[in-house]
N, C-alpha and C. Protein backbone atom coordinates (compact mmCIF):
# COMPACT_ATOMS: atom_id res chain seq x y z
N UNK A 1 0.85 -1.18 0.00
CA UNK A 1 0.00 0.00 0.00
C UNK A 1 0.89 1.25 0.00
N UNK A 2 0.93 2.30 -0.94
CA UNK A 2 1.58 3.39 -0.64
C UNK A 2 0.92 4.76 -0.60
N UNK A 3 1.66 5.55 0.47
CA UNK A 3 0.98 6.64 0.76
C UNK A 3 0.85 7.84 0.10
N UNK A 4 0.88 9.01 0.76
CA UNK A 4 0.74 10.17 -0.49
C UNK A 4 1.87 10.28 -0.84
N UNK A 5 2.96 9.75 -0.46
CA UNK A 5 4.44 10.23 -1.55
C UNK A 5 4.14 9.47 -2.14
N UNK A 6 3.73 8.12 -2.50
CA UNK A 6 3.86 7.46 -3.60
C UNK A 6 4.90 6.05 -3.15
N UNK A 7 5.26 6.21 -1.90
CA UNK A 7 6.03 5.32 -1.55
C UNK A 7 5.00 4.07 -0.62
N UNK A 8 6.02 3.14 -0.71
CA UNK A 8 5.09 1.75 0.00
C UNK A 8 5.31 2.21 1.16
N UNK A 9 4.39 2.00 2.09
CA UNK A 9 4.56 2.07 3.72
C UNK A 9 5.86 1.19 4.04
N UNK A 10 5.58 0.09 3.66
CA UNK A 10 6.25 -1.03 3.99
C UNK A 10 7.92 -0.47 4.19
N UNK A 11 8.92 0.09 2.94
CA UNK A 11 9.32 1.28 2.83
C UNK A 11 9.84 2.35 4.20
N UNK A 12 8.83 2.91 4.66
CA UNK A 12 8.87 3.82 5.48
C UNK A 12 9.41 3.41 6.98
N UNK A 13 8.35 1.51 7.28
CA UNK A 13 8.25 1.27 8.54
C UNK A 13 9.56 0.78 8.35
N UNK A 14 10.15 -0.09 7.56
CA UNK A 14 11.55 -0.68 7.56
C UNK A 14 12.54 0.65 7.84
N UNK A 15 12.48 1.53 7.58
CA UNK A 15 13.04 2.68 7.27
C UNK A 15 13.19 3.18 9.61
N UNK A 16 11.75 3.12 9.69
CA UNK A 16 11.82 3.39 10.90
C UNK A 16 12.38 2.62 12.02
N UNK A 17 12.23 1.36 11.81
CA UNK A 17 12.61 -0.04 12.21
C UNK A 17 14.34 -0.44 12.60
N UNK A 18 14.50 -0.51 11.24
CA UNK A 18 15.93 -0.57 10.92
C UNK A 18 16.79 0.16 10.55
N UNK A 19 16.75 1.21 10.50
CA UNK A 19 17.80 2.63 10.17
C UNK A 19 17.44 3.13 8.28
N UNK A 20 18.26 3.91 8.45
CA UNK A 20 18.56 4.27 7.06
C UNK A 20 19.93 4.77 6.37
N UNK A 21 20.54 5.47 5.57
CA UNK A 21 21.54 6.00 5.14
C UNK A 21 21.32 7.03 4.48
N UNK A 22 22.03 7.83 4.91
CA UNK A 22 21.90 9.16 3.67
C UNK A 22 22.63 9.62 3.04
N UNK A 23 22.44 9.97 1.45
CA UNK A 23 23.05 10.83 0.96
C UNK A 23 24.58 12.37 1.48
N UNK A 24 25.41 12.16 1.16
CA UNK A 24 26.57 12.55 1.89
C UNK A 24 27.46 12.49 0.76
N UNK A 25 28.05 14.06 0.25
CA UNK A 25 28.95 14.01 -0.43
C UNK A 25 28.77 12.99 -1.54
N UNK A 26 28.04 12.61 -2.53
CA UNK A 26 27.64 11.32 -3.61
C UNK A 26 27.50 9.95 -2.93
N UNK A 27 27.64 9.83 -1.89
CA UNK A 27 27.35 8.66 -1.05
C UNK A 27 26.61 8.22 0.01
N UNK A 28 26.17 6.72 0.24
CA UNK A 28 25.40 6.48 1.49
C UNK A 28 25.91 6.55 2.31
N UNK A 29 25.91 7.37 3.25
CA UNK A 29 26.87 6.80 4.86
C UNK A 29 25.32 6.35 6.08
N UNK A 30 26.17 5.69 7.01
CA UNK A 30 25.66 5.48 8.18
C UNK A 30 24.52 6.90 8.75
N UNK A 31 23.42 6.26 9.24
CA UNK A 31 22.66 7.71 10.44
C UNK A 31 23.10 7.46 11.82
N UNK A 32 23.38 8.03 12.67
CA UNK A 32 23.71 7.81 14.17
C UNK A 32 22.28 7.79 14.98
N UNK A 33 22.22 7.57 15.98
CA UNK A 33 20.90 7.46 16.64
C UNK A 33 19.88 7.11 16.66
N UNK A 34 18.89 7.72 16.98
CA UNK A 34 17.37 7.25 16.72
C UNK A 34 16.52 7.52 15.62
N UNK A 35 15.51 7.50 14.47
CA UNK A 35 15.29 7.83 13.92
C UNK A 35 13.69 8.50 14.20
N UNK A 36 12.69 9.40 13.70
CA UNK A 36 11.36 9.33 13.54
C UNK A 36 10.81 9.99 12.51
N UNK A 37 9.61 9.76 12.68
CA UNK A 37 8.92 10.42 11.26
C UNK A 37 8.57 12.22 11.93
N UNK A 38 8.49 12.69 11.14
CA UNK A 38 8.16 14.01 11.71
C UNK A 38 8.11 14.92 10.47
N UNK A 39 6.48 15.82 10.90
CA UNK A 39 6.01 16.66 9.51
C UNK A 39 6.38 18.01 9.65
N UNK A 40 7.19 18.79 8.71
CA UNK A 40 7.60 20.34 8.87
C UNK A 40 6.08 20.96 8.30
N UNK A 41 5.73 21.58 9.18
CA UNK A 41 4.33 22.52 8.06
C UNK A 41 4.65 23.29 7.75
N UNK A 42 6.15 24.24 7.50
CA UNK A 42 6.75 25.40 6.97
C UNK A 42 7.06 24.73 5.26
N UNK A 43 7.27 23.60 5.39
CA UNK A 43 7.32 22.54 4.17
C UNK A 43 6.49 21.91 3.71
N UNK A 44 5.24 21.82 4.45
CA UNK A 44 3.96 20.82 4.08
C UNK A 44 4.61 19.07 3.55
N UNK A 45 6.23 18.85 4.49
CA UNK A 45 6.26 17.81 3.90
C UNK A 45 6.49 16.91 4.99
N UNK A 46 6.55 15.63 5.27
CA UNK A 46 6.87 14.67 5.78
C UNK A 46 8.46 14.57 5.81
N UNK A 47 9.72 14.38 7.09
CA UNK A 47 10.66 14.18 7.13
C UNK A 47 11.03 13.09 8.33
N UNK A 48 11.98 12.51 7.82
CA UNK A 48 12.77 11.20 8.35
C UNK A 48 13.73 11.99 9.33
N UNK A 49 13.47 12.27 10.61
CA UNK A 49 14.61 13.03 11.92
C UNK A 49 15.80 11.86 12.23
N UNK A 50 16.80 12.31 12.26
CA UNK A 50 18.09 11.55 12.60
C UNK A 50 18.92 12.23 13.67
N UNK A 51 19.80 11.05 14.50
CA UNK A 51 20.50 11.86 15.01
C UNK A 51 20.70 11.33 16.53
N UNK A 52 21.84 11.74 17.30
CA UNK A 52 22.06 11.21 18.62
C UNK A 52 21.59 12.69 19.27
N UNK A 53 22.28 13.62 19.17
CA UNK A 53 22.42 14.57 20.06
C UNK A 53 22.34 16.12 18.76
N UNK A 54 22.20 17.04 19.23
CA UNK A 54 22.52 18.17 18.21
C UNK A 54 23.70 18.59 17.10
N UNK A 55 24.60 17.63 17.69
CA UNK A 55 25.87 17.58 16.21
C UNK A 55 25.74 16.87 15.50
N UNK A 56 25.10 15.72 15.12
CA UNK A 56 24.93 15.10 14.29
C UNK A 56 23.51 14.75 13.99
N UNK A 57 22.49 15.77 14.37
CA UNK A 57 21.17 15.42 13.92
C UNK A 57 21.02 16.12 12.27
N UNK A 58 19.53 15.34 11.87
CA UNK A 58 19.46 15.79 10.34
C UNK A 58 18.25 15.36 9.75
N UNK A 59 17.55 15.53 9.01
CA UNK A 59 16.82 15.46 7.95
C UNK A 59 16.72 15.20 6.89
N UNK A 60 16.25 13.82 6.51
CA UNK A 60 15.59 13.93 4.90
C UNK A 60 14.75 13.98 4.40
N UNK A 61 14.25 14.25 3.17
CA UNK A 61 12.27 14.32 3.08
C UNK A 61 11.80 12.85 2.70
N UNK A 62 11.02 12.51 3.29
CA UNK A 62 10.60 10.87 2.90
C UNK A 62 10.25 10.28 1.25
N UNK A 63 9.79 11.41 0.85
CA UNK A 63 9.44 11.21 -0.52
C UNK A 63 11.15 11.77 -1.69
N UNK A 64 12.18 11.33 -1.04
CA UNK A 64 13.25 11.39 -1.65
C UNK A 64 14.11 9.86 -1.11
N UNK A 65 13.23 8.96 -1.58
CA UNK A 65 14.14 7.67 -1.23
C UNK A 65 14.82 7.62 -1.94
N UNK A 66 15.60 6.71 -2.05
CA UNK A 66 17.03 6.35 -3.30
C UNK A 66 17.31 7.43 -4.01
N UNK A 67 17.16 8.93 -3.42
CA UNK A 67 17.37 10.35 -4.14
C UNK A 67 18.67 10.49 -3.32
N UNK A 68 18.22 10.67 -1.93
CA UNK A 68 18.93 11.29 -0.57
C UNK A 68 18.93 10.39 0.29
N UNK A 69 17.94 9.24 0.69
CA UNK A 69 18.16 8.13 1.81
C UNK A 69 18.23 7.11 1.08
N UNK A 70 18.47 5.63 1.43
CA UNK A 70 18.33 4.49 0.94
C UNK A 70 18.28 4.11 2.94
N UNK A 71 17.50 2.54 2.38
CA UNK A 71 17.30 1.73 3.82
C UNK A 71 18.72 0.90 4.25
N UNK A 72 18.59 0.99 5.35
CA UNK A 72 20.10 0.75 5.98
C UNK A 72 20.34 -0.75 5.30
């Protein structure tokens, strides 16, 4: 079943579940910490929160899989 990005849930929950990787300099690297879903309404978009602590937290938009994240 996929949602309004167009992506499978299935997708998302693995995503939440099991980590992800992001985009970095042309490459996947590792996310540190915890992950969650979380909606910017300054963006009207859905984003993937990363991060242990404030130096290494971050954002990607969910509807940019295999753009900017891939699943860990």
């Amino acid at each position: 079943m996929e949602n309004l990005f167009g992506i499978n849930n299935d997708i998302v929950k693995l995503a939440l579940t099991n980590g992800i990787k992001v985009k970095k300099d042309g490459q996947f690297v590792e996310t540190p910490g915890f992950i969650s879903l979380t909606y910017i309404i300054q963006y009207n978009k859905f984003v993937l929160a990363y991060g242990s602590g404030p130096s290494d937290a971050g954002y990607v938009y969910v509807d940019k899989f295999e753009e900017d994240w891939i699943l860990k």
